[in-house]
C-alpha atoms as a PDB file:
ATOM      1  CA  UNK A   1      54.230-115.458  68.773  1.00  0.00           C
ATOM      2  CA  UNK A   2      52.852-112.435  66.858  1.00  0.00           C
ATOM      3  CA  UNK A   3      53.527-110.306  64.440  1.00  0.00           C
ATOM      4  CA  UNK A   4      52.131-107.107  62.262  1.00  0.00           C
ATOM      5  CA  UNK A   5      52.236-106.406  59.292  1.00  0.00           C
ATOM      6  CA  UNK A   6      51.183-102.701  58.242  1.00  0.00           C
ATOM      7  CA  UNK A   7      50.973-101.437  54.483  1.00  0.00           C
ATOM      8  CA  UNK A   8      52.784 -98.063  53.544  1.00  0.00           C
ATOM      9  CA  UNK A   9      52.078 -97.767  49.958  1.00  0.00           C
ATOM     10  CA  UNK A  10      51.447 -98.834  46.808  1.00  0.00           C
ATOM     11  CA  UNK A  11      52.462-102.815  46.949  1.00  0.00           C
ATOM     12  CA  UNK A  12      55.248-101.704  50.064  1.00  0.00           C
ATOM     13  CA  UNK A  13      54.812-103.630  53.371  1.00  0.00           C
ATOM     14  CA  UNK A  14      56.576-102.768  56.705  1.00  0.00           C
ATOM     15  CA  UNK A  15      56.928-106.377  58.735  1.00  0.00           C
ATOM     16  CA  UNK A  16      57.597-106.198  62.282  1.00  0.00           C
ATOM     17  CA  UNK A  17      58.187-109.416  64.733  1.00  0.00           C
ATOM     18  CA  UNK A  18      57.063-109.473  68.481  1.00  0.00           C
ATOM     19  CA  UNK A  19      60.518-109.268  69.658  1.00  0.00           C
ATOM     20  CA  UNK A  20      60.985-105.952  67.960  1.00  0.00           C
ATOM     21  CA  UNK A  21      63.004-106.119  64.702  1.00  0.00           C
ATOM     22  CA  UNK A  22      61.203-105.103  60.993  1.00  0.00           C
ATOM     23  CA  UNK A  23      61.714-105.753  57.831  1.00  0.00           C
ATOM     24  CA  UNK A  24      60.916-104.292  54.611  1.00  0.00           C
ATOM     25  CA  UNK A  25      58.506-106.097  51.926  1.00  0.00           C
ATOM     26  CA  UNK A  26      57.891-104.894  48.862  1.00  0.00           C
ATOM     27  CA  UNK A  27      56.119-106.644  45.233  1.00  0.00           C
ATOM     28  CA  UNK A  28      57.605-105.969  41.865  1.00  0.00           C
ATOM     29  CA  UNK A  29      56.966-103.667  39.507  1.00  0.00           C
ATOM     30  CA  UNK A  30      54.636-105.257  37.366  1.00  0.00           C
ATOM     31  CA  UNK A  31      52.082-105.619  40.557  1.00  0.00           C
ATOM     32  CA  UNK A  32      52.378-102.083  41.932  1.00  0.00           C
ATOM     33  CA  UNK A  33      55.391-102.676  43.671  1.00  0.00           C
ATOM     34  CA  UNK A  34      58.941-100.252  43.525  1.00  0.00           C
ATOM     35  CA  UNK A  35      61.034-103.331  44.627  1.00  0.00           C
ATOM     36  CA  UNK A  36      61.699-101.942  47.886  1.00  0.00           C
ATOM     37  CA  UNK A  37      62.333-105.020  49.661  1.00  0.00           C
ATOM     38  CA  UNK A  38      61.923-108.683  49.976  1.00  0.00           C
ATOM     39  CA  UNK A  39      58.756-110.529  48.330  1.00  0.00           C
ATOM     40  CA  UNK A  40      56.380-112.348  50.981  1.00  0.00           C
ATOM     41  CA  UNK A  41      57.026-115.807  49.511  1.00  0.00           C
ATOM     42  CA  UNK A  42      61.026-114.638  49.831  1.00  0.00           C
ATOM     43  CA  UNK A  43      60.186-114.264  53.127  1.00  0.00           C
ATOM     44  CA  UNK A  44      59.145-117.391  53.804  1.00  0.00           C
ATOM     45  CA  UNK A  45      61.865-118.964  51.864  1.00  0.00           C
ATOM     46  CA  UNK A  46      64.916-117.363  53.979  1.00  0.00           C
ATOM     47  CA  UNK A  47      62.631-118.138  57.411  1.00  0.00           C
ATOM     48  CA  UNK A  48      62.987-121.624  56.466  1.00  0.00           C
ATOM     49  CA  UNK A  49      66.879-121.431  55.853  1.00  0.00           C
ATOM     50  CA  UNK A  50      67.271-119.500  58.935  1.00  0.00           C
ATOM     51  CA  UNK A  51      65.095-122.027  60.601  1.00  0.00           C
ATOM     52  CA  UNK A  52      67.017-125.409  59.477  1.00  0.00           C
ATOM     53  CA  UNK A  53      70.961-123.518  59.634  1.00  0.00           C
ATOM     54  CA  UNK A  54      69.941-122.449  63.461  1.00  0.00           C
ATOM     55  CA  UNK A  55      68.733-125.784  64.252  1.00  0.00           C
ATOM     56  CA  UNK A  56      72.065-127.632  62.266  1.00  0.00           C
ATOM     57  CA  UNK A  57      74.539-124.901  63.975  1.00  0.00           C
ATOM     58  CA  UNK A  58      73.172-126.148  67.178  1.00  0.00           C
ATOM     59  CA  UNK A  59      73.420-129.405  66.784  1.00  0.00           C
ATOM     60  CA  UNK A  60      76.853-129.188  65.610  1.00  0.00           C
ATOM     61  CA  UNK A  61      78.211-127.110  68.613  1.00  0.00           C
ATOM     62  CA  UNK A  62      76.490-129.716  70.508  1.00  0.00           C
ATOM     63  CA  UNK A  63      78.285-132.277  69.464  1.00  0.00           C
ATOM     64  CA  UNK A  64      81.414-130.388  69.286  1.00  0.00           C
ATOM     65  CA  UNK A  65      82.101-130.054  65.998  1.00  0.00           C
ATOM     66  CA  UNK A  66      84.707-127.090  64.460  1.00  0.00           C
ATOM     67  CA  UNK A  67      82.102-125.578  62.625  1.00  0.00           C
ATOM     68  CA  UNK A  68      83.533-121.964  61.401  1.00  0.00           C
ATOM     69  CA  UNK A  69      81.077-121.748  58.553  1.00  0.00           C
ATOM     70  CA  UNK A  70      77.804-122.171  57.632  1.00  0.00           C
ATOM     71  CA  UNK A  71      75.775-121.666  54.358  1.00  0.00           C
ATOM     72  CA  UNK A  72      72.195-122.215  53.390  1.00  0.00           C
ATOM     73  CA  UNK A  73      71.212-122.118  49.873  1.00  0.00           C
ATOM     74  CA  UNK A  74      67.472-122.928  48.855  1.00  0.00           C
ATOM     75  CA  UNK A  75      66.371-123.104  45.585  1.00  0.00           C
ATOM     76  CA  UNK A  76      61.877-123.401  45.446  1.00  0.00           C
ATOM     77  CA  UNK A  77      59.664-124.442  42.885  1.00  0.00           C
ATOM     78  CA  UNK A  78      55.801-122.954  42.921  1.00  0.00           C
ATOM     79  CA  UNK A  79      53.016-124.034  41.565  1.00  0.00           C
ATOM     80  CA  UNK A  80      51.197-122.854  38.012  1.00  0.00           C
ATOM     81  CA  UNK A  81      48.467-121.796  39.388  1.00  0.00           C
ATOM     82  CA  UNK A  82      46.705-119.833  42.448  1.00  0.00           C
ATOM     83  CA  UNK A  83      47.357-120.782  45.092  1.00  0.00           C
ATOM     84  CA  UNK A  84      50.987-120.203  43.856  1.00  0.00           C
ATOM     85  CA  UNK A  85      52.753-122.614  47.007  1.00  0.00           C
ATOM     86  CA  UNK A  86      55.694-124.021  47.178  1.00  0.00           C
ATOM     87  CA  UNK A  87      55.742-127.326  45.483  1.00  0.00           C
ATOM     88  CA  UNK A  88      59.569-128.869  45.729  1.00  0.00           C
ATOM     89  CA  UNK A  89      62.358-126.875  47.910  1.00  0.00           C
ATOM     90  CA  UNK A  90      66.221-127.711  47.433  1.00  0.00           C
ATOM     91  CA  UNK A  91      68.336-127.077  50.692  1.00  0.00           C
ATOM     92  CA  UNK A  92      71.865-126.850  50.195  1.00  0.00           C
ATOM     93  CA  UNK A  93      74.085-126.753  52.872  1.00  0.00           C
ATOM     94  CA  UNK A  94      77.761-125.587  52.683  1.00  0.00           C
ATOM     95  CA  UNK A  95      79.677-126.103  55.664  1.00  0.00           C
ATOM     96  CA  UNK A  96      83.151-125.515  56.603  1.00  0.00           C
ATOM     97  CA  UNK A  97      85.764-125.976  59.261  1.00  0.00           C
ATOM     98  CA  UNK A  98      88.747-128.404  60.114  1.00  0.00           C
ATOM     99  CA  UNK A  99      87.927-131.136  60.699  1.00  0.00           C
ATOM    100  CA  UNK A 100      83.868-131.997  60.156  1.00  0.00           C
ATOM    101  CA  UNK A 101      82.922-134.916  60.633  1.00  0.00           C
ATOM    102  CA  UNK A 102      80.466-135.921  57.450  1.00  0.00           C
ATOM    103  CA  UNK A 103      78.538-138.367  59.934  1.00  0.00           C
ATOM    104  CA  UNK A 104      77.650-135.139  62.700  1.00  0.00           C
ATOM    105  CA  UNK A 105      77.165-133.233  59.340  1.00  0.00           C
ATOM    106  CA  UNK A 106      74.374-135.583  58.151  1.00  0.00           C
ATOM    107  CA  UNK A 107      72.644-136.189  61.371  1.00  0.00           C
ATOM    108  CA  UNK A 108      72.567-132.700  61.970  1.00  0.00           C
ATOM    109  CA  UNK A 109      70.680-132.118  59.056  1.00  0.00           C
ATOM    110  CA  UNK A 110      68.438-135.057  58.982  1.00  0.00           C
ATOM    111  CA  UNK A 111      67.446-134.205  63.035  1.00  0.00           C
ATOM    112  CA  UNK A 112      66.560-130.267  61.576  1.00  0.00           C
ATOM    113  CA  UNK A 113      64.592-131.625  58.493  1.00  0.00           C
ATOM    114  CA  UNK A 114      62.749-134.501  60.501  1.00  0.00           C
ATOM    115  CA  UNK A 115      62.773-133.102  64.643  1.00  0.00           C
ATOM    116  CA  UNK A 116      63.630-129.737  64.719  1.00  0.00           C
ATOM    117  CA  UNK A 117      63.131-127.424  61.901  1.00  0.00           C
ATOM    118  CA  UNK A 118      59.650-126.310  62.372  1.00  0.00           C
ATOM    119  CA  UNK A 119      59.204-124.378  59.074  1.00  0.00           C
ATOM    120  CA  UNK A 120      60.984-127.137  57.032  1.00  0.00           C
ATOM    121  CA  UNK A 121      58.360-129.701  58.351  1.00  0.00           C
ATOM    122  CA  UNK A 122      55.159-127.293  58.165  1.00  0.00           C
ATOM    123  CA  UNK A 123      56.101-126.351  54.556  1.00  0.00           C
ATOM    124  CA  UNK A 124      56.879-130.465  54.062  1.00  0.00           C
ATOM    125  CA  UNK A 125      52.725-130.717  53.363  1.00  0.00           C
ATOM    126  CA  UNK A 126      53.170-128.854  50.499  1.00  0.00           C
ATOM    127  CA  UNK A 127      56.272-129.386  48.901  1.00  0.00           C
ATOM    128  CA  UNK A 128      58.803-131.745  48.743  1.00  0.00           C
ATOM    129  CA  UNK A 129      61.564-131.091  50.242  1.00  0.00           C
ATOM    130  CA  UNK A 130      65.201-132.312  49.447  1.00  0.00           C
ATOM    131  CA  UNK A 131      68.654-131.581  51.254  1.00  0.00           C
ATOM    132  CA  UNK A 132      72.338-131.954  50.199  1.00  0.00           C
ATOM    133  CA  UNK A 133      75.809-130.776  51.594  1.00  0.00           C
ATOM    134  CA  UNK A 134      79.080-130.020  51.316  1.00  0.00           C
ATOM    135  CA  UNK A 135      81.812-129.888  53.726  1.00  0.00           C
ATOM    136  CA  UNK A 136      85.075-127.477  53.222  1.00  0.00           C
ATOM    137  CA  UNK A 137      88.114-128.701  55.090  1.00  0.00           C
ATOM    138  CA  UNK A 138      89.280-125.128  56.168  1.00  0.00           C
END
């Protein structure tokens, strides 16, 4: 896998993946920044909700489950001081469709955060990471 990473201006970043897409970064203004786009640590945050809601979808269809929605909400702690890493990161997971069953639901999530979910489990030696769901009957 690679990626690039080139500077425009001031504390503005242009991000671009190996398979082609970019993505704007940006700090705030208080560090140089305009608040252009997303912060670095942001970035890491929503790669590790992307990450675990791929690998849950997945599962899910797998095991043929009526999954018409999925949301990921993370909530991250950092520490004090430099280096300012992640230190505990919520995962909150807000499924819905007719029908779920709350037993694929849970092993979904557990086989992400424990198998599958390579940022969740890289970022696991640094923080402490914590999951919870809901399920909407819809």
């Amino acid at each position: 896998m690679k990626a690039r990473v080139k500077w425009v201006e001031a504390a503005t970043m242009v991000g671009e993946s190996g398979s082609g897409h970019a993505i704007v970064m940006d700090g705030p203004p208080e560090h140089g920044g305009r608040n252009l786009g997303v912060r670095p640590m942001e970035m890491l945050l929503l790669g590790m909700g992307g990450c675990t809601e791929f690998d849950v979808l997945h599962i899910l269809r797998k095991a043929r489950q009526p999954v018409t929605g999925c949301e990921v909400r993370l909530e991250a702690q950092r520490a004090q001081d430099d280096p300012k890493v992640f230190t505990r990161v919520h995962i909150h997971f807000v499924l819905s469709g007719k029908g779920l069953s709350e037993k694929h639901v849970a092993r979904a999530i557990r086989l992400s955060a424990e198998k599958y979910c390579s940022a969740s489990i890289m970022l696991a030696a640094s923080a402490e990471i914590t999951h919870d769901y809901e399920i909407r009957d819809v």
